[in-house]
N, C-alpha and C. Protein backbone atom coordinates (compact mmCIF):
# COMPACT_ATOMS: atom_id res chain seq x y z
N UNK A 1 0.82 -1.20 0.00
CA UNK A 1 0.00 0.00 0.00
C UNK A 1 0.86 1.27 0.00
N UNK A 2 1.99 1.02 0.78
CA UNK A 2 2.90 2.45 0.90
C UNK A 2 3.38 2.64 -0.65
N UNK A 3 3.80 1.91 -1.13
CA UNK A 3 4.85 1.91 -2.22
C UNK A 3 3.62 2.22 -3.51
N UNK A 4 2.44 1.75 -3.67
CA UNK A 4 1.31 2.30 -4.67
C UNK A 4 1.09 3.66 -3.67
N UNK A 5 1.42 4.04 -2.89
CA UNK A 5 0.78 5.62 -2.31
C UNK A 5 2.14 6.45 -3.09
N UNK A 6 3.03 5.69 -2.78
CA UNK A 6 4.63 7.10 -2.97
C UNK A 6 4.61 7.03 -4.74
N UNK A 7 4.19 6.12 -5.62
CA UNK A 7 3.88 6.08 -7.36
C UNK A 7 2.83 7.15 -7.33
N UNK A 8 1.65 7.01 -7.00
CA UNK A 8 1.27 7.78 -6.89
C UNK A 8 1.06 9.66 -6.96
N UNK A 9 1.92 9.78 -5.49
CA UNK A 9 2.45 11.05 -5.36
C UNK A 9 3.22 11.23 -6.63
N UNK A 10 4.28 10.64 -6.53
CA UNK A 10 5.00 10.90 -7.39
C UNK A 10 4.64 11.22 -9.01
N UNK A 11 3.55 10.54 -9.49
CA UNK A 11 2.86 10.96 -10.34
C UNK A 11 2.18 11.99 -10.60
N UNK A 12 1.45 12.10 -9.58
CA UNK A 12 0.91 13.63 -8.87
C UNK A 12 1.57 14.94 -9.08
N UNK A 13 3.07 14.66 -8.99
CA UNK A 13 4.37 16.02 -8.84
C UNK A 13 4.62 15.65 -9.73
N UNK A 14 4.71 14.94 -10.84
CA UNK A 14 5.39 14.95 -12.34
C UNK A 14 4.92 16.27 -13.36
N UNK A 15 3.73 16.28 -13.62
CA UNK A 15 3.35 17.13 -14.16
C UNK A 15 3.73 18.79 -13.85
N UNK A 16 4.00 18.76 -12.84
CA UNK A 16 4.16 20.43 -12.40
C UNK A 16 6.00 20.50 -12.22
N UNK A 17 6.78 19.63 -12.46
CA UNK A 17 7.78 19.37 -12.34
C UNK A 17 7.93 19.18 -14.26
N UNK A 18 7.47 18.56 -14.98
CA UNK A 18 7.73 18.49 -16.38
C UNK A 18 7.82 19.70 -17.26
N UNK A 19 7.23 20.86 -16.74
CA UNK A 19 6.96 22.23 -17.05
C UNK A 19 8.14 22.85 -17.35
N UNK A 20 9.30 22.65 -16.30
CA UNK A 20 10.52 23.54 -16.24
C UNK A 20 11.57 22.68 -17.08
N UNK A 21 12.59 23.92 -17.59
CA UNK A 21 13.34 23.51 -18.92
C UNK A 21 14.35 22.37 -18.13
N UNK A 22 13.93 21.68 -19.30
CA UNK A 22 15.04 20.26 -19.63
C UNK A 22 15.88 20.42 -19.86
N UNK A 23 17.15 19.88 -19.26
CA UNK A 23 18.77 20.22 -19.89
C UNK A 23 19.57 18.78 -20.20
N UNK A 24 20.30 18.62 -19.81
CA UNK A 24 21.19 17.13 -20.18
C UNK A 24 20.47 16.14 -19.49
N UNK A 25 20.40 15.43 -20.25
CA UNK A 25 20.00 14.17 -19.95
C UNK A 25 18.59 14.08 -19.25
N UNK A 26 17.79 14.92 -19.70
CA UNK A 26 16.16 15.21 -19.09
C UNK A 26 16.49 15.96 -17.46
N UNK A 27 17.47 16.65 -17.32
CA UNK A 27 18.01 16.91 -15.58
C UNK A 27 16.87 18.00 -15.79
N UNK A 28 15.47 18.10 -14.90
CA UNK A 28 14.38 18.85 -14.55
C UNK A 28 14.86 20.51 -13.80
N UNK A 29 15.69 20.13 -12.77
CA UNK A 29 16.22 20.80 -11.77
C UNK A 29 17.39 21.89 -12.45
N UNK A 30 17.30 23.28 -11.40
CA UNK A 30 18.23 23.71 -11.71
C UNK A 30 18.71 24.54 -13.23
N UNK A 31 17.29 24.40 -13.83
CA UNK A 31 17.21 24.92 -15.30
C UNK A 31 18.34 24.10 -16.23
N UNK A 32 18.19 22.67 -15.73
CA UNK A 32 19.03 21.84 -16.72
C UNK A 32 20.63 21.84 -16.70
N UNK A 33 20.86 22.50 -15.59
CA UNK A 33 22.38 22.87 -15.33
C UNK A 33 22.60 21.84 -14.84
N UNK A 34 23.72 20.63 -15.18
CA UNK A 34 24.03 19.60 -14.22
C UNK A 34 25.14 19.72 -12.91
N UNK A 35 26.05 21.28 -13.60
CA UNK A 35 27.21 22.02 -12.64
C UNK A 35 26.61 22.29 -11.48
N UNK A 36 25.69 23.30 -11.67
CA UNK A 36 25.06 23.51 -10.28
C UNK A 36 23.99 22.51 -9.58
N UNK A 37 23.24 21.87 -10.26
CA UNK A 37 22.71 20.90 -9.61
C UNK A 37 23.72 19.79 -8.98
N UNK A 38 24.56 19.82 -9.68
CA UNK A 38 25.38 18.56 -8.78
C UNK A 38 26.24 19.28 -7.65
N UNK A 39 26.59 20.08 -7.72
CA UNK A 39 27.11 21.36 -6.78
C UNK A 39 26.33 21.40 -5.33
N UNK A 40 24.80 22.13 -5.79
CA UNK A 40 24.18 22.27 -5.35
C UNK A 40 23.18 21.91 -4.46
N UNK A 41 22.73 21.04 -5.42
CA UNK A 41 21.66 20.10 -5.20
C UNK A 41 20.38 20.77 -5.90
N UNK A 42 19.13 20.57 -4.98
CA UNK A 42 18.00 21.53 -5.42
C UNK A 42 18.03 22.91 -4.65
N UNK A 43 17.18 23.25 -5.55
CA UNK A 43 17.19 25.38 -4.69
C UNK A 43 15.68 25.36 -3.73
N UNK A 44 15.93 24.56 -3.23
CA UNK A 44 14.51 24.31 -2.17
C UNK A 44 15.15 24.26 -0.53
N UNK A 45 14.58 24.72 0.71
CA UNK A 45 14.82 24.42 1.58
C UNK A 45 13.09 24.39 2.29
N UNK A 46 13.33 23.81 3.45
CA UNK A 46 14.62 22.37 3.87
C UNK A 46 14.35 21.68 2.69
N UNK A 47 15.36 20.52 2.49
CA UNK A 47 16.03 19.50 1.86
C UNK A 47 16.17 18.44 2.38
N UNK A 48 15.92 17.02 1.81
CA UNK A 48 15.96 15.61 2.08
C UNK A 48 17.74 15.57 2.55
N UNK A 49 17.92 15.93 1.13
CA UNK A 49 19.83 15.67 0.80
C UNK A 49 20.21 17.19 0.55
N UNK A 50 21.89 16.63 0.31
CA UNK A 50 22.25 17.87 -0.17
C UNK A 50 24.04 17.17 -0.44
N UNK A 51 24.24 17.47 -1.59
CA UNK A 51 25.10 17.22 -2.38
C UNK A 51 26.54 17.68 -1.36
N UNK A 52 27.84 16.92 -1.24
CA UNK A 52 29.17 17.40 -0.58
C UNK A 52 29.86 16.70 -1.66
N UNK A 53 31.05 17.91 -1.18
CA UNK A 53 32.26 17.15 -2.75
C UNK A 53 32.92 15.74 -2.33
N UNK A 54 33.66 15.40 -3.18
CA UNK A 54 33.34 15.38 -4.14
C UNK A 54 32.39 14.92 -4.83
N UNK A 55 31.92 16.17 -6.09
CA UNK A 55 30.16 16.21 -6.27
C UNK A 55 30.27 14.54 -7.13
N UNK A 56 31.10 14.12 -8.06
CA UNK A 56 30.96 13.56 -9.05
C UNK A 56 30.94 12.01 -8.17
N UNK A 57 32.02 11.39 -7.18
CA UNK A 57 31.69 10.47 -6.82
C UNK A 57 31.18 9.96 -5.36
N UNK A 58 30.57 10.90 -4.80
CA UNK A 58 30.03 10.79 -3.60
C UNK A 58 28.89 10.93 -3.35
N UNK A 59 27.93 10.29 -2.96
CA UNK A 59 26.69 10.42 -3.10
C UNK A 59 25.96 11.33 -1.56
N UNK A 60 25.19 11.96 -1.58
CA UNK A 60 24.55 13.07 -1.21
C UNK A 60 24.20 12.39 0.38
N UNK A 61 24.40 13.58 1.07
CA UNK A 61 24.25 12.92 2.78
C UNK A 61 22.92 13.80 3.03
N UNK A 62 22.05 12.84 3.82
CA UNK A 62 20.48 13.31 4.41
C UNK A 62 20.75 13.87 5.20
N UNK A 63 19.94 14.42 4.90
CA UNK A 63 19.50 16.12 6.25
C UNK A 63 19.13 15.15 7.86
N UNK A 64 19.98 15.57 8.59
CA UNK A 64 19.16 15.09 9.86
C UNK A 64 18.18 15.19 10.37
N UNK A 65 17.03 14.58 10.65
CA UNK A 65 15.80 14.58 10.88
C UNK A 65 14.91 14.05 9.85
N UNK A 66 15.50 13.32 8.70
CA UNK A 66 14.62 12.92 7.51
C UNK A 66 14.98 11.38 7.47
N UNK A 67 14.17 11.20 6.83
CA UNK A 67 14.28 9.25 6.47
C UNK A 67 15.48 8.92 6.08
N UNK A 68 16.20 8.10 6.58
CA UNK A 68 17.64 8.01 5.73
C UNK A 68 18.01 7.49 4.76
N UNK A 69 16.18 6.93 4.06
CA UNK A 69 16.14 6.53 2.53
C UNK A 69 15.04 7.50 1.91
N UNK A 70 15.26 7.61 0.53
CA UNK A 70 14.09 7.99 -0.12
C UNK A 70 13.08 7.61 -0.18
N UNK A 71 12.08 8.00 0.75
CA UNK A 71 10.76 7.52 0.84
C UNK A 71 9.73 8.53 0.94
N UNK A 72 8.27 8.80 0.72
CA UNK A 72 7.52 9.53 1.23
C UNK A 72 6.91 9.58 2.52
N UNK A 73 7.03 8.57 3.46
CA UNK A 73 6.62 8.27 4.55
C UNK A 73 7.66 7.39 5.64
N UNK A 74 8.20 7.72 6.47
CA UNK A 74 8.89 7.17 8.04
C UNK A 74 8.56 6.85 9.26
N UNK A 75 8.40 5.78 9.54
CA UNK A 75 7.24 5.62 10.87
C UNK A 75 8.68 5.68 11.62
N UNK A 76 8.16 6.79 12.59
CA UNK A 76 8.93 7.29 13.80
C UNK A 76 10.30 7.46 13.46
N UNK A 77 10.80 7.61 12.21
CA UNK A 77 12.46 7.84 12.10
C UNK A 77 12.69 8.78 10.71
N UNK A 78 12.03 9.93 11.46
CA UNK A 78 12.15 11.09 10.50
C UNK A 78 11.18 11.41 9.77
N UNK A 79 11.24 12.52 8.94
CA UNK A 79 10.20 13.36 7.97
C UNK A 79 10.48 12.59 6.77
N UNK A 80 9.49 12.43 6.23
CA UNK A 80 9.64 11.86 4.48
C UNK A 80 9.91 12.88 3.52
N UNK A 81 10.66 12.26 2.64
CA UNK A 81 10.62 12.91 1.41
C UNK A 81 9.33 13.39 0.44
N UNK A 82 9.50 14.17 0.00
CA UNK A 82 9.09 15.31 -1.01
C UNK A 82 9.10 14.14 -2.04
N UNK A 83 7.74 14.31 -3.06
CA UNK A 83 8.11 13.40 -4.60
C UNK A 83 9.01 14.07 -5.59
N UNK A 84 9.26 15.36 -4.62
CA UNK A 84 10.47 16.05 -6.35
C UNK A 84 11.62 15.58 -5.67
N UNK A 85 11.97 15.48 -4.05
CA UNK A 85 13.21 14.92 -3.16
C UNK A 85 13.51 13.88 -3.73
N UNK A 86 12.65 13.40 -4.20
CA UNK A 86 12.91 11.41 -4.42
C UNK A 86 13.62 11.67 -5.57
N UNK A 87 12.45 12.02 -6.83
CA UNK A 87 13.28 12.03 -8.43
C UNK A 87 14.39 12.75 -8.32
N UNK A 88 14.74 14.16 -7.77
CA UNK A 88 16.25 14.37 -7.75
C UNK A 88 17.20 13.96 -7.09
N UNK A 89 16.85 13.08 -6.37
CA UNK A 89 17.90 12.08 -5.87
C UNK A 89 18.52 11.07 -6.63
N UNK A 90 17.59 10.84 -7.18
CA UNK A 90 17.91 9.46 -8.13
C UNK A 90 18.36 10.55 -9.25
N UNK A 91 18.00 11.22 -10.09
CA UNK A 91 18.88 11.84 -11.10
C UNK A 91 20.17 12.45 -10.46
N UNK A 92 20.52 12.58 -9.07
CA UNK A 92 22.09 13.07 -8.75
C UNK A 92 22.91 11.76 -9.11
N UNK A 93 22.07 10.50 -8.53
CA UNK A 93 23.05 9.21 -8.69
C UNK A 93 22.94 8.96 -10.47
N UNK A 94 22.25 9.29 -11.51
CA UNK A 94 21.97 9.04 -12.40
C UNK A 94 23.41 9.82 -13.38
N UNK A 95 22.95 11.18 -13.20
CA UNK A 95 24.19 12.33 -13.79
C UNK A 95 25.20 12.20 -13.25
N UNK A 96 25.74 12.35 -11.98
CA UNK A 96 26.34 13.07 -11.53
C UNK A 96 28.07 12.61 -11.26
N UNK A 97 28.02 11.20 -11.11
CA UNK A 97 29.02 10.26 -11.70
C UNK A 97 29.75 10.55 -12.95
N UNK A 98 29.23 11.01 -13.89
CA UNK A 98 29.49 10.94 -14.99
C UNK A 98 30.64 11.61 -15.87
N UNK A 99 30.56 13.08 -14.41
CA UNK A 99 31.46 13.98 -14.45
C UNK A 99 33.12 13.25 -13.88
N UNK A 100 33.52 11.94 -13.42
CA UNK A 100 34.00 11.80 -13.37
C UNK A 100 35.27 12.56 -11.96
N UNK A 101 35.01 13.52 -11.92
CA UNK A 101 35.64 14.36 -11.11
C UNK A 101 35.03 15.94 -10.93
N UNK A 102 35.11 16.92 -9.66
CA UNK A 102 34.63 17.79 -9.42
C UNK A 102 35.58 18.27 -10.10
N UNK A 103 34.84 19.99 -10.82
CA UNK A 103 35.49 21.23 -11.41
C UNK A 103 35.43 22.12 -10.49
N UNK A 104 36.24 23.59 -10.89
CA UNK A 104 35.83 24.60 -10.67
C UNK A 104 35.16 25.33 -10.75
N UNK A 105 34.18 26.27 -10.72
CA UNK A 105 33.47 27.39 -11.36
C UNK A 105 34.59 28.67 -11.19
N UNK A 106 34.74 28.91 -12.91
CA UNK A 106 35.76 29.95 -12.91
C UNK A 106 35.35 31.24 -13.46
N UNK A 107 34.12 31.58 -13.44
CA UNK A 107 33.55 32.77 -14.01
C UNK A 107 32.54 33.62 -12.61
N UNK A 108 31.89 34.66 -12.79
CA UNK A 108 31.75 35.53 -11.84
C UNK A 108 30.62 34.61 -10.69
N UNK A 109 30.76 35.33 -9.66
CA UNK A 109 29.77 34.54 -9.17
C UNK A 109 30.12 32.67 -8.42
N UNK A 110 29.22 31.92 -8.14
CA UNK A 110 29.30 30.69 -7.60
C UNK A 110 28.70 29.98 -9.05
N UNK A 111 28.10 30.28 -10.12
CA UNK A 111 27.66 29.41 -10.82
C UNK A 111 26.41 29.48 -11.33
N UNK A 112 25.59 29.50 -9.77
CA UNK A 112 24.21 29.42 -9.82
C UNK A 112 23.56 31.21 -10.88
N UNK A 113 24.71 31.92 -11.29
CA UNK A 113 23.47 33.33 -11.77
C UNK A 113 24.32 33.28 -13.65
N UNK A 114 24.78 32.51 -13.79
CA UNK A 114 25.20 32.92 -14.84
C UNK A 114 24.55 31.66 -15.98
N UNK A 115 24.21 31.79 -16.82
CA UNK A 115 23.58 33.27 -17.40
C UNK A 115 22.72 34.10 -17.02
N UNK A 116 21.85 33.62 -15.44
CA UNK A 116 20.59 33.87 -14.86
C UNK A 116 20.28 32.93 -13.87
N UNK A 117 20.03 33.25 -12.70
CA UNK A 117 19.73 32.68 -11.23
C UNK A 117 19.18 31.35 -11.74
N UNK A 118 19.31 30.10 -11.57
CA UNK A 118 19.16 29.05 -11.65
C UNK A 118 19.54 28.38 -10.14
């Protein structure tokens, strides 16, 4: 029953999540930037996860006080995930490898405004 409730949701948040521009590899988040999304993470707070370097082979440490898996629901061991928490989790492990190794950002700013706040 849990697992047809979290498809569900998750179905539910697809549509309002499909709206915003697509960038590599269908990455939703972040206006398709995979630099700052993997950097970053999402531009939402609070947050399930949140991305630490190195971005490319380390996978994202949970916020304390949240499920320590991707789920929508935690009986007594934390807040659940968000259905957009879940899918960008799985697209950090999806992309984010791929880069092989963390870069720099060498232009003005952290990343996130160039060409425009993303």
């Amino acid at each position: 029953m849990r697992i047809r409730t979290m498809f569900l949701l998750i179905g539910l948040a697809w549509p309002g999540v499909s709206i915003a521009q697509v960038g590599e590899q269908g990455l939703l988040w972040r206006s398709g930037d995979p630099f700052v999304f993997c950097r970053y993470g999402l531009d939402q707070t609070p947050r399930a996860w949140f991305p630490v370097p190195n971005y490319a082979t380390s996978i994202p440490m949970i916020t304390p006080g949240y499920c320590p898996f991707p789920v929508p629901y935690c009986a007594n061991a934390g807040t659940g995930w968000s259905p957009t928490e879940i899918l960008a989790y799985f697209d950090y492990l999806r992309i984010c490898p791929q880069a092989e190794r963390s870069g720099e950002w060498r232009g003005q700013g952290d990343g996130t405004t160039a060409p425009f706040k993303h």
